[in-house]
C-alpha atoms as a PDB file:
ATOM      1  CA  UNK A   1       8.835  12.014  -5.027  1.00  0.00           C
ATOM      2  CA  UNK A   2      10.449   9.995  -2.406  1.00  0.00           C
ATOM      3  CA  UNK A   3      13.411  10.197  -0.001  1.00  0.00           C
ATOM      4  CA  UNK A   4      16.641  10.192  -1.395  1.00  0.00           C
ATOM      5  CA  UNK A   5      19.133   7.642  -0.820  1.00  0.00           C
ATOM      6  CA  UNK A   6      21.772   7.646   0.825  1.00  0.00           C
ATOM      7  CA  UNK A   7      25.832   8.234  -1.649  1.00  0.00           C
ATOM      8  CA  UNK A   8      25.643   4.906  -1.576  1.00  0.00           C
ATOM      9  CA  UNK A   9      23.523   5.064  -4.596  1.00  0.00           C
ATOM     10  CA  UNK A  10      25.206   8.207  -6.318  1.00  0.00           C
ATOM     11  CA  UNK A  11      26.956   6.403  -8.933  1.00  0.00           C
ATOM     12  CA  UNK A  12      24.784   3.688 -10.186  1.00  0.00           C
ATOM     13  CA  UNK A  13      22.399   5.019 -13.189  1.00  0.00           C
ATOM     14  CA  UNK A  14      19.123   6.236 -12.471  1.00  0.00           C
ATOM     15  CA  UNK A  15      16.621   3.881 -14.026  1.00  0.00           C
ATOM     16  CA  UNK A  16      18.170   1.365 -11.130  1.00  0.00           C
ATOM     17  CA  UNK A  17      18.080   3.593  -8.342  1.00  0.00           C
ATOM     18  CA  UNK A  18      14.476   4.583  -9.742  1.00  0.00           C
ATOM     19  CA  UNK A  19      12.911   1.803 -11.535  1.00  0.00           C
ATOM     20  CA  UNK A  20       9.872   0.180  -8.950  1.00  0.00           C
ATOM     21  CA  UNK A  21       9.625   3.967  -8.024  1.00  0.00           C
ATOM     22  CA  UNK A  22       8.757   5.496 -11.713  1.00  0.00           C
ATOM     23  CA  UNK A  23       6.827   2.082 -12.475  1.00  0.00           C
ATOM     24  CA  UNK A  24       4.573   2.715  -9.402  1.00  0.00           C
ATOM     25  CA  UNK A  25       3.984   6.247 -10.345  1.00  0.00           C
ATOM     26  CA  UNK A  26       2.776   5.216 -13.727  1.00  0.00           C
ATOM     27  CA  UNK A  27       0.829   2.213 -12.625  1.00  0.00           C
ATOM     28  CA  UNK A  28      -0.753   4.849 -10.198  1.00  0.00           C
ATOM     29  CA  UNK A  29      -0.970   7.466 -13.351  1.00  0.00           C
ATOM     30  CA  UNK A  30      -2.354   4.383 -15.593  1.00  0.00           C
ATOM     31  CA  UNK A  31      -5.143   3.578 -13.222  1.00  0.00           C
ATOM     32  CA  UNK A  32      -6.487   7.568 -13.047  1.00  0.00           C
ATOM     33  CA  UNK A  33      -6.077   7.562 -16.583  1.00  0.00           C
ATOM     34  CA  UNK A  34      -8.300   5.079 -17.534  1.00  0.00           C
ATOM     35  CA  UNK A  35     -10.701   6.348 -15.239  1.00  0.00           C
ATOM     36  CA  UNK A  36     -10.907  10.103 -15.984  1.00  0.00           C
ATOM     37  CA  UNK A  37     -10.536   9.603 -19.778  1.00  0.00           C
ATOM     38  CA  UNK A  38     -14.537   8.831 -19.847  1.00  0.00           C
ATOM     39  CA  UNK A  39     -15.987  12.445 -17.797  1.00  0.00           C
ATOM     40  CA  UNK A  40     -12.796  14.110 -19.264  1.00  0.00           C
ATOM     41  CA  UNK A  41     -12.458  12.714 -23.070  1.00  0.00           C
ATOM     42  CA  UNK A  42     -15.842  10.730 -23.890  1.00  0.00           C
ATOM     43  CA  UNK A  43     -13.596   7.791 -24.022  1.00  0.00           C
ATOM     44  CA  UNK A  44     -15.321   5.115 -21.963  1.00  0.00           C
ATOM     45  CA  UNK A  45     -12.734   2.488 -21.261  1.00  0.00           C
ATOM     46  CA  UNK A  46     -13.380   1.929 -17.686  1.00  0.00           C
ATOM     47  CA  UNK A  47     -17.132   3.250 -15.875  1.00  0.00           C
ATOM     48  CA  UNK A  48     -17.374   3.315 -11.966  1.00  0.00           C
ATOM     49  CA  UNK A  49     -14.561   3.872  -9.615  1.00  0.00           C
ATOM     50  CA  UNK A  50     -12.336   1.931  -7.164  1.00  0.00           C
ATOM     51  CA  UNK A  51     -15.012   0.978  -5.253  1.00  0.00           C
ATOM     52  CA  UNK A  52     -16.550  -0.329  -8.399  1.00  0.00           C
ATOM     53  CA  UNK A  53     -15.660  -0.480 -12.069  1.00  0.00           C
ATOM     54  CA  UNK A  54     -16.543  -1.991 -15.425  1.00  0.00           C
ATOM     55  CA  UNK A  55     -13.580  -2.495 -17.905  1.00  0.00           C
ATOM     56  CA  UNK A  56     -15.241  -2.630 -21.894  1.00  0.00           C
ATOM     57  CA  UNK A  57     -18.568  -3.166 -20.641  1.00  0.00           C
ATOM     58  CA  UNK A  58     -17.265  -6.706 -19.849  1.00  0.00           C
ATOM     59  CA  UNK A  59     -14.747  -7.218 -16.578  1.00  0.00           C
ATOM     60  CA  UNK A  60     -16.228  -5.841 -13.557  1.00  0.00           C
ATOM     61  CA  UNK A  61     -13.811  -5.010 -10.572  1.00  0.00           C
ATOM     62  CA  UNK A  62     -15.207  -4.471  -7.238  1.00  0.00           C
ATOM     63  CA  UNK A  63     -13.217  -3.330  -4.063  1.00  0.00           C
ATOM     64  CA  UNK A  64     -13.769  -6.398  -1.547  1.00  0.00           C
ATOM     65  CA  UNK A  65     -13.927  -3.986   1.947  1.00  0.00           C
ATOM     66  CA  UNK A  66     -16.821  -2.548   0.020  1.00  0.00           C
ATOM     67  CA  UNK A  67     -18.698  -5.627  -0.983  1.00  0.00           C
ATOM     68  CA  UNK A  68     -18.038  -6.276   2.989  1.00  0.00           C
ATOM     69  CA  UNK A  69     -19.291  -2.908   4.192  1.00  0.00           C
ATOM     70  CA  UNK A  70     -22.404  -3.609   1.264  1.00  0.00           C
ATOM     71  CA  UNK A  71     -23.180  -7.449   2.924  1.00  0.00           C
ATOM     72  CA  UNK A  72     -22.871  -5.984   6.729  1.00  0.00           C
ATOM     73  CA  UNK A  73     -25.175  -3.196   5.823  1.00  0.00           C
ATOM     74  CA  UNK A  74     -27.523  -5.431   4.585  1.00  0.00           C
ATOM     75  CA  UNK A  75     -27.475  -4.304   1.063  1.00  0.00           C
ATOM     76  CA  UNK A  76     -27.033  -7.553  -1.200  1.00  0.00           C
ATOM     77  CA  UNK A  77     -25.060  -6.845  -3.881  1.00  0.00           C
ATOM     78  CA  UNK A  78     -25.280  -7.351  -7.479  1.00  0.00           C
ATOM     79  CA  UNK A  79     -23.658 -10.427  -9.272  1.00  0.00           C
ATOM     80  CA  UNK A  80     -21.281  -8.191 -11.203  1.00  0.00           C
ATOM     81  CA  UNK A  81     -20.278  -7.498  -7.873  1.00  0.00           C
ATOM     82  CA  UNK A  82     -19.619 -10.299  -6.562  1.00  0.00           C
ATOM     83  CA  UNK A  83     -17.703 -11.218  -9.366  1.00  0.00           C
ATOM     84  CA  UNK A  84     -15.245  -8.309  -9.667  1.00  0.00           C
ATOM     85  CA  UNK A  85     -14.555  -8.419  -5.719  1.00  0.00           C
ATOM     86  CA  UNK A  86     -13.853 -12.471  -6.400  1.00  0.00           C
ATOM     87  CA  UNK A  87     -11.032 -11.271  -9.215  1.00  0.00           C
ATOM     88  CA  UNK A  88     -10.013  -8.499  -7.084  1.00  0.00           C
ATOM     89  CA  UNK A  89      -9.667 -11.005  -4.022  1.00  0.00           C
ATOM     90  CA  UNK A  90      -7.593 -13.640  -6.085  1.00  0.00           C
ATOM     91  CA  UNK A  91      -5.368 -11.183  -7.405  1.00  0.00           C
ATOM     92  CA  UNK A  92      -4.356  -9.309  -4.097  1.00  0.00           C
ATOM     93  CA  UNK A  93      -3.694 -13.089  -2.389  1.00  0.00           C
ATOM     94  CA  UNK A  94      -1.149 -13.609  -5.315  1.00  0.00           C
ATOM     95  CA  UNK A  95       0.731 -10.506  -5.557  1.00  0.00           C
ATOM     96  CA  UNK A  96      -0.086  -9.152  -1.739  1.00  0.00           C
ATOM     97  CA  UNK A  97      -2.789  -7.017  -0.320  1.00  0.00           C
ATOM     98  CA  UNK A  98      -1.394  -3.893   0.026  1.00  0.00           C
ATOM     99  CA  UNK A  99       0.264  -3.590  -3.663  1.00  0.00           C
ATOM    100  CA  UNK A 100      -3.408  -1.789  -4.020  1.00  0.00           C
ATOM    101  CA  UNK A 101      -1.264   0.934  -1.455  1.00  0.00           C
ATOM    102  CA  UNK A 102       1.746   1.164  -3.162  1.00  0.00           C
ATOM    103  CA  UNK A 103       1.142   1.271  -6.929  1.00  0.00           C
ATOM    104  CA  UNK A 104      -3.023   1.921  -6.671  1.00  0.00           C
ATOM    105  CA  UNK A 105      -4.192   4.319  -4.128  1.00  0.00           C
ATOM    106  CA  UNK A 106      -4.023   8.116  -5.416  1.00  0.00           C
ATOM    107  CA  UNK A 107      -3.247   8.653  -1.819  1.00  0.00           C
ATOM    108  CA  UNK A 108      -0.003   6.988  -1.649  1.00  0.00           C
ATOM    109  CA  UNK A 109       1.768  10.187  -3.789  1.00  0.00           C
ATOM    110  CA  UNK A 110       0.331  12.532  -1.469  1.00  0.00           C
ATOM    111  CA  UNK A 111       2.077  10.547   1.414  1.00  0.00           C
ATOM    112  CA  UNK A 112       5.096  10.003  -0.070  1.00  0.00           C
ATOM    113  CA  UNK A 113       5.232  13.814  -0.286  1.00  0.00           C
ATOM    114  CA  UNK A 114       4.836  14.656   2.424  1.00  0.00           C
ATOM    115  CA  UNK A 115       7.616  11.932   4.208  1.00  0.00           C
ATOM    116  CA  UNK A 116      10.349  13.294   1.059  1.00  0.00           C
ATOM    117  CA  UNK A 117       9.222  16.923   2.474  1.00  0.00           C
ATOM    118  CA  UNK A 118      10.287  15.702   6.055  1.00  0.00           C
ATOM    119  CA  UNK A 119      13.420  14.274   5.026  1.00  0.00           C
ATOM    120  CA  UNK A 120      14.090  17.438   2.854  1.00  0.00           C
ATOM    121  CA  UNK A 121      13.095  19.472   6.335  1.00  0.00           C
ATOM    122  CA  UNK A 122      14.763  17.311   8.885  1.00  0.00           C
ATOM    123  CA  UNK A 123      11.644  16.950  11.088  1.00  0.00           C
ATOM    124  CA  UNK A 124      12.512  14.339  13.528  1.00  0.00           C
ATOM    125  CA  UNK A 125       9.731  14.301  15.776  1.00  0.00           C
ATOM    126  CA  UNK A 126       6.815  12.103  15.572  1.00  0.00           C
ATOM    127  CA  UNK A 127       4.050  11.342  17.795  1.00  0.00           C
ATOM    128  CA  UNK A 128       4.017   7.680  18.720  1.00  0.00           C
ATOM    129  CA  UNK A 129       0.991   6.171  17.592  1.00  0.00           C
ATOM    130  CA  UNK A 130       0.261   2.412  17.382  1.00  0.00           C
ATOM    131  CA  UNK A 131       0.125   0.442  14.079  1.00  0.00           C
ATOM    132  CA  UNK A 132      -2.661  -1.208  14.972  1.00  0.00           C
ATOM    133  CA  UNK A 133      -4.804   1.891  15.009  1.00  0.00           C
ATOM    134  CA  UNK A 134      -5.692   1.204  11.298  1.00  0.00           C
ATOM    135  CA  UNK A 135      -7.218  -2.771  12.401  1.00  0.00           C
ATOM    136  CA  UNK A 136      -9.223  -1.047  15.159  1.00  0.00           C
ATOM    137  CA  UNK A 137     -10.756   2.191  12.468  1.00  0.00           C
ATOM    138  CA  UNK A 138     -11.348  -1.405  10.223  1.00  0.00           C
ATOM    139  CA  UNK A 139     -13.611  -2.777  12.447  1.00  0.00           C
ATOM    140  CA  UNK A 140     -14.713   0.805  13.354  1.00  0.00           C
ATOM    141  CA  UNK A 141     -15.853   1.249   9.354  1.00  0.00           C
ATOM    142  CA  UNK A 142     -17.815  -2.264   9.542  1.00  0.00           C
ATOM    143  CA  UNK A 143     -19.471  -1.618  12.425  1.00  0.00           C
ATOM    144  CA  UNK A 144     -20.999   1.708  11.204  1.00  0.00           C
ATOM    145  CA  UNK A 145     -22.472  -0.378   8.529  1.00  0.00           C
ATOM    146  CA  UNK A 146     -23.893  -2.997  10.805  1.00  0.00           C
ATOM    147  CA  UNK A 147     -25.473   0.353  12.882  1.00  0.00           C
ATOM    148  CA  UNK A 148     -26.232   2.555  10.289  1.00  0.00           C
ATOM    149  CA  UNK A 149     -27.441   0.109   6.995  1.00  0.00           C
ATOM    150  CA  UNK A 150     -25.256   2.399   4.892  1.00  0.00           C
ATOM    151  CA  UNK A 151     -21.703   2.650   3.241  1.00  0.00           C
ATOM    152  CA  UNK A 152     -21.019   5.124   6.335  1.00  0.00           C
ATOM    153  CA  UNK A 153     -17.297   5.172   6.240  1.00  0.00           C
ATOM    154  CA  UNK A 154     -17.192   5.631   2.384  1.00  0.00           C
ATOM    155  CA  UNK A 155     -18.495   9.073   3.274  1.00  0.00           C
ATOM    156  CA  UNK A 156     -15.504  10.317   4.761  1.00  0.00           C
ATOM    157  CA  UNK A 157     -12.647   7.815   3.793  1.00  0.00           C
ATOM    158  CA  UNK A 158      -9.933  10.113   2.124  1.00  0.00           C
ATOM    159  CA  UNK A 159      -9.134   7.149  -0.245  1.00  0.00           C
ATOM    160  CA  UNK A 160     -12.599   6.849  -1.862  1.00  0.00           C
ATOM    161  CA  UNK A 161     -13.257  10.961  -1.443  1.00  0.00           C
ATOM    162  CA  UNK A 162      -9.802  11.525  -3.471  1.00  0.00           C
ATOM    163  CA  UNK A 163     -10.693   9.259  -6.235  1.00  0.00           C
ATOM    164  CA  UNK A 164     -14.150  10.629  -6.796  1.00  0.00           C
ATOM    165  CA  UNK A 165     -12.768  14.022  -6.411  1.00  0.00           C
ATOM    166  CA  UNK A 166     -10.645  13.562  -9.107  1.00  0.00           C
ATOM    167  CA  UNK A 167     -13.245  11.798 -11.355  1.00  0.00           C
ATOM    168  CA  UNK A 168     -16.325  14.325 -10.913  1.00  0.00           C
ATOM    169  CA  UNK A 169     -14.401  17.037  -8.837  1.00  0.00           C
ATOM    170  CA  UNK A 170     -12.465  18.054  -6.055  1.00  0.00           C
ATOM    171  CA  UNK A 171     -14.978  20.712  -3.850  1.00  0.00           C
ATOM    172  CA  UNK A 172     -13.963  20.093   0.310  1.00  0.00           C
ATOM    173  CA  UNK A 173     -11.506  17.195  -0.722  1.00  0.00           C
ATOM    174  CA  UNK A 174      -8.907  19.519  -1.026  1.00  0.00           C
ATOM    175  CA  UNK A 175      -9.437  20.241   2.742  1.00  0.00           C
ATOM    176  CA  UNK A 176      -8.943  16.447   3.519  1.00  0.00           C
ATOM    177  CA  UNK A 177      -5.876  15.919   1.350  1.00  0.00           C
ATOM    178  CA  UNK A 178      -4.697  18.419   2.825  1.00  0.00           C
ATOM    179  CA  UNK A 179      -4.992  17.880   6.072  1.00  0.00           C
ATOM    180  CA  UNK A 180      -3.371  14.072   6.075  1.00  0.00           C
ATOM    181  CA  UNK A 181      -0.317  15.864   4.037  1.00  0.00           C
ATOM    182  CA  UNK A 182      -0.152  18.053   6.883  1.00  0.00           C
ATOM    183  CA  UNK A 183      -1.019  15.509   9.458  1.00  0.00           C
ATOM    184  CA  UNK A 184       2.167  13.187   7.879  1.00  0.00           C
ATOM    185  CA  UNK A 185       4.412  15.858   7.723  1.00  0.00           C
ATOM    186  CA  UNK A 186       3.920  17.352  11.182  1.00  0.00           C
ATOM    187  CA  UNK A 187       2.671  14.914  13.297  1.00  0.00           C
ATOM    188  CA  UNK A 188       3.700  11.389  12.309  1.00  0.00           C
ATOM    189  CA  UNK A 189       5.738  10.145   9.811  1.00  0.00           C
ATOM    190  CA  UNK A 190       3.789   7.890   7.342  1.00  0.00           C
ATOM    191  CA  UNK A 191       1.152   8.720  10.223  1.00  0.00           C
ATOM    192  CA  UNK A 192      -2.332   8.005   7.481  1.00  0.00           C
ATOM    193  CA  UNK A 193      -0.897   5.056   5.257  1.00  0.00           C
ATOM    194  CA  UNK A 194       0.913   3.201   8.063  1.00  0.00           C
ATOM    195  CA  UNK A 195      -1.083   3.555  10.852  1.00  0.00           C
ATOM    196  CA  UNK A 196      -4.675   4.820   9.861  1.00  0.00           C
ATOM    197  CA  UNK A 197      -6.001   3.771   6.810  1.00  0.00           C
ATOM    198  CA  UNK A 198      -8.281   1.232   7.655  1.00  0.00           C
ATOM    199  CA  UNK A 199      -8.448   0.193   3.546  1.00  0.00           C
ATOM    200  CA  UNK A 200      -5.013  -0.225   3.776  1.00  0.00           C
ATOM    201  CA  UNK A 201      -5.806  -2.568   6.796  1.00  0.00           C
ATOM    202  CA  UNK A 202      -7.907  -4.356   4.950  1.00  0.00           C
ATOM    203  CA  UNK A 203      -5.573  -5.310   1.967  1.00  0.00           C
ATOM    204  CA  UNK A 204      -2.836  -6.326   4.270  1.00  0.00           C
ATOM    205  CA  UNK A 205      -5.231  -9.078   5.856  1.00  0.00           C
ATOM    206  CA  UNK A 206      -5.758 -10.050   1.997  1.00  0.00           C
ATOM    207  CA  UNK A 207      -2.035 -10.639   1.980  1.00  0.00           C
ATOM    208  CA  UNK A 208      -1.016 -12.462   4.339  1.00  0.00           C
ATOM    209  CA  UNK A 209      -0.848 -15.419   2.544  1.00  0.00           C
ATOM    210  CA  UNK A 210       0.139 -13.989  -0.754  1.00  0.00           C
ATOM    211  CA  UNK A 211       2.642 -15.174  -3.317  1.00  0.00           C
ATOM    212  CA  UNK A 212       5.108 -12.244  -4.144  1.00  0.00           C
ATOM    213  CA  UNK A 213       7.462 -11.479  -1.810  1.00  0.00           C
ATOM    214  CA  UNK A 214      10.418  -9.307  -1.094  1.00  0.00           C
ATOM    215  CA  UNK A 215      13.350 -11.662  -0.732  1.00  0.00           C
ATOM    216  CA  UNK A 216      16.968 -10.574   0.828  1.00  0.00           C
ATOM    217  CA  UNK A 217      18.934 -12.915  -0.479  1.00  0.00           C
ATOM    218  CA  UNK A 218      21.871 -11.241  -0.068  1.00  0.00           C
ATOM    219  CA  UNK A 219      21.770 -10.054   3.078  1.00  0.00           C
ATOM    220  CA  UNK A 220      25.085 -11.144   3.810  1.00  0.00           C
ATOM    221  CA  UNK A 221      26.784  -8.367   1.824  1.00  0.00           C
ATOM    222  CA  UNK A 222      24.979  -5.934   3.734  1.00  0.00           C
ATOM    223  CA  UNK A 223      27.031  -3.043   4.511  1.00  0.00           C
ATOM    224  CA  UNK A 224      24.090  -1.610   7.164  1.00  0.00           C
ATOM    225  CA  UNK A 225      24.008   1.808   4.868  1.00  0.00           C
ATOM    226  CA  UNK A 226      20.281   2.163   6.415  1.00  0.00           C
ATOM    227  CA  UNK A 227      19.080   3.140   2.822  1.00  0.00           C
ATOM    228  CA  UNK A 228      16.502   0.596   2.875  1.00  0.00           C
ATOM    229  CA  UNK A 229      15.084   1.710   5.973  1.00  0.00           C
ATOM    230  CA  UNK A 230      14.838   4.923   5.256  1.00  0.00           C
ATOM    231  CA  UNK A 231      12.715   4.784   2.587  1.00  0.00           C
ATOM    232  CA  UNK A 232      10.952   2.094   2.813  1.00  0.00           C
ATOM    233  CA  UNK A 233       7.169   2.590   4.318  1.00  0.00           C
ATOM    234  CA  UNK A 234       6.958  -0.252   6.575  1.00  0.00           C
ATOM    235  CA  UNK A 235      10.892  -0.654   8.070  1.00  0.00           C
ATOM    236  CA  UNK A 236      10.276  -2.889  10.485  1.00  0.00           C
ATOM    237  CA  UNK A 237       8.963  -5.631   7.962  1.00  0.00           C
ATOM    238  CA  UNK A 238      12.883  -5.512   6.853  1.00  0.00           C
ATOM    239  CA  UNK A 239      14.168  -6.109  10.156  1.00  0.00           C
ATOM    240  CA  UNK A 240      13.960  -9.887  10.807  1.00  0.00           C
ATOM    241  CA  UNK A 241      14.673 -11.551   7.298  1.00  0.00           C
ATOM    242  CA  UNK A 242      17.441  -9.104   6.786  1.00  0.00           C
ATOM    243  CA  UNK A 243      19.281  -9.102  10.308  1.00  0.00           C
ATOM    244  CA  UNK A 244      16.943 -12.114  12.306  1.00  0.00           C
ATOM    245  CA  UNK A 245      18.941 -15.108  13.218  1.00  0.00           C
ATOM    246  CA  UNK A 246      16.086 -17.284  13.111  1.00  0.00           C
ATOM    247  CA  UNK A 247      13.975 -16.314   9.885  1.00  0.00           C
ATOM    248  CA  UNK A 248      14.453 -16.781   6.083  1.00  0.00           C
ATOM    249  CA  UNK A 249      15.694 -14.843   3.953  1.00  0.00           C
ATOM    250  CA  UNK A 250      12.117 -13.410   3.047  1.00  0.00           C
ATOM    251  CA  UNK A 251       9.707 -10.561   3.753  1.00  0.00           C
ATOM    252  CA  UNK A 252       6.787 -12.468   5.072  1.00  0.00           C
ATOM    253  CA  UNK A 253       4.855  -9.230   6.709  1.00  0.00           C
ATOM    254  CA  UNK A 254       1.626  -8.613   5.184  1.00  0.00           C
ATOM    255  CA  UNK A 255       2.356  -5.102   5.732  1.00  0.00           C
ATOM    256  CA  UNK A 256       5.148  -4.549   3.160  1.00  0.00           C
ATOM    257  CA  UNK A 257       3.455  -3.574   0.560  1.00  0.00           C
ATOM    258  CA  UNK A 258       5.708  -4.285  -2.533  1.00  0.00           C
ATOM    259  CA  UNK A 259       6.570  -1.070  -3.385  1.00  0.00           C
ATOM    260  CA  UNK A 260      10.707  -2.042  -4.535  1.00  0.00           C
ATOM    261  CA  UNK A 261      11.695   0.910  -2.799  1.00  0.00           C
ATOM    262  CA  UNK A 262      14.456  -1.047  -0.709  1.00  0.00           C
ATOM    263  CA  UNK A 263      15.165  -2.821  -4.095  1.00  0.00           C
ATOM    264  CA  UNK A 264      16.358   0.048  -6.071  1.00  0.00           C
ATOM    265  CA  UNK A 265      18.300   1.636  -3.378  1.00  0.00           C
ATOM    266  CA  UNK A 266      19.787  -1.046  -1.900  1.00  0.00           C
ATOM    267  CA  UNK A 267      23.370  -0.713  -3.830  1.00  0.00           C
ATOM    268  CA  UNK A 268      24.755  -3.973  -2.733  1.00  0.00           C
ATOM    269  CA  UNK A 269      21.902  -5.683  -4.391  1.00  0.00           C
ATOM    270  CA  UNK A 270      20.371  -7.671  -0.938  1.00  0.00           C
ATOM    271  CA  UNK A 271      17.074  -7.244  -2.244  1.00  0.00           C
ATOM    272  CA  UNK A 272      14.891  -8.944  -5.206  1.00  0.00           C
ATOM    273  CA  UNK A 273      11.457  -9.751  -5.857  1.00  0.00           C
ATOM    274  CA  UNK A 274      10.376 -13.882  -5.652  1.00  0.00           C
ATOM    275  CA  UNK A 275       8.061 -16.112  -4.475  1.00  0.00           C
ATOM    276  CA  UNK A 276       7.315 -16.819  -0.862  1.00  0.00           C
ATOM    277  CA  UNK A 277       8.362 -20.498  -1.728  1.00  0.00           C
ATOM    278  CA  UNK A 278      11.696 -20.033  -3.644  1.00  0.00           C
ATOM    279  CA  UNK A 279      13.836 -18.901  -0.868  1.00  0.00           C
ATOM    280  CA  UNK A 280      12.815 -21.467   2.352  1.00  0.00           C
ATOM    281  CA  UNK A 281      14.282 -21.153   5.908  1.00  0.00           C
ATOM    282  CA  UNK A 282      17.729 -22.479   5.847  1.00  0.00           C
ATOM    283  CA  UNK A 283      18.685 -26.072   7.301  1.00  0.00           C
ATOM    284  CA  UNK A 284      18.552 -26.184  11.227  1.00  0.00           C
ATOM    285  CA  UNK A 285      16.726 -23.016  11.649  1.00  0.00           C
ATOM    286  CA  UNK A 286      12.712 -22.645  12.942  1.00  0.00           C
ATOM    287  CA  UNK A 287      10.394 -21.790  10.145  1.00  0.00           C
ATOM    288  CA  UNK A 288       9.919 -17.586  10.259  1.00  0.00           C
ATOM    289  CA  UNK A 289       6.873 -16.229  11.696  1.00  0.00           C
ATOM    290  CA  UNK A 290       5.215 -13.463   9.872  1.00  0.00           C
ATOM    291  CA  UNK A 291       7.097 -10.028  11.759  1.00  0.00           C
ATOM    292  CA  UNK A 292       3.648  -8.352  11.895  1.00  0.00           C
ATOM    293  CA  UNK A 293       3.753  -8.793  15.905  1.00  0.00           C
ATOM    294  CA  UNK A 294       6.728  -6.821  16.043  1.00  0.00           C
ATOM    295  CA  UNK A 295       4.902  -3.609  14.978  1.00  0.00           C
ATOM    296  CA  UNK A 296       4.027  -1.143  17.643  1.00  0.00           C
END
């Protein structure tokens, strides 16, 4: 479920208006699978959770903001732990931090309900609330382990409450889900993902420096149809490398989060997935500065 495009996008088949959409939704279907198949089917492939997991009974995967929250509350963790957070690490610094948002978190459907429900409803209104909410509800989450020598945040964060609900049951994490559907349809558009969710927070900091990137390549037959704005989660990461004088053609936010959305609407084909070094800043022109400090 996602906003729809614009007519733009009418005639061309589906799988290419749809493709990075329906693969996210089955990478996101994949990853519960694998999980629940163990309480629901006796088939163990993967124990644990996303804060912790053990693929086989051999490759352990550990959520790094949790080994973080573990070290700060003075809880040393185990060396399987270590390990999976180190994989986890290396593989969200090559294909971008907050891919874990877009085609991981069983929260990200939920959102992207609620904002196609918007559309659908023509809400316009939105109550301005800064971006950088989510870095200062980060540090928030740490601190609570420095004060409290427990994984306090993991208590109440909707991300790790959702997964476990759906592992062992859902009880009062109906109430929360909920609430943030509510809370992004109502109150502000893409209100939890894009300007709460300190885990989200976290993976974008993992990105920053990461590999894959969203290139516009083709900006120049850009026919400013606004469908890649519309849909995409984090529009003003599109801004500068598709419009911006001065910056590659490149999406060098950490805060896009991969999803291909702008990719498979995008009907004059501006859009592609590369590397972060296969598309450098053109002769004469300044080298781009991640558009991060252009977010409210």
């Amino acid at each position: 479920m996602d906003t729809q495009p614009s007519n733009s996008t009418t005639t061309r088949p589906l799988w290419r208006t749809q493709r990075w959409l329906m693969l996210r939704r089955l990478s996101q279907a994949t990853v519960l699978t694998l999980f629940l198949a163990g309480p629901w089917l006796g088939l163990w492939l993967v124990k644990g959770n996303l804060n912790f997991s053990l693929t086989l009974g051999i490759l352990p995967l550990a959520d790094p903001f949790i080994l973080l929250q573990s070290l700060l509350s003075r809880h040393g963790p185990e060396r399987q732990a270590l390990i999976g957070a180190a994989l986890v690490l290396i593989f969200y610094l090559l294909a971008g931090g907050r891919v874990y948002c877009s085609w991981v978190c069983p929260m990200n459907p939920v959102t992207d309900a609620a904002h196609w429900l918007r559309r659908r409803l023509g809400i316009r209104t939105s109550a301005h609330l800064s971006r950088q909410t989510r870095y200062w509800l980060l540090g928030l989450a740490l601190l609570l382990a420095v004060l409290s020598g427990t994984l306090a945040w993991e208590l109440v964060n909707p991300v790790s409450m959702l997964h476990r609900g759906l592992v062992f049951g859902m009880g009062a994490t109906w109430a929360v889900v909920v609430a943030i559907f509510l809370f992004d349809l109502f109150v502000t558009d893409r209100g939890w993902c894009g300007h709460l969710c300190p885990t989200g927070a976290c993976y974008s900091l993992l990105g920053r420096f990461s590999l894959i990137r969203v290139q516009t390549a083709g900006r120049n037959a850009c026919d400013d149809c606004m469908d890649c704005f519309a849909v995409c989660p984090e529009p003003l990461v599109i801004r500068a490398p598709l419009k911006g004088v001065d910056s590659p053609p490149l999406i060098l936010s950490s805060n896009c989060t991969n999803c291909g959305r702008c990719i498979d609407v995008c009907a004059r084909n501006v859009f592609s997935f590369g590397s972060r070094f296969h598309s450098p800043p053109k002769p004469g022109r300044p080298s781009a500065v991640p558009d991060d400090q252009h977010l409210s």
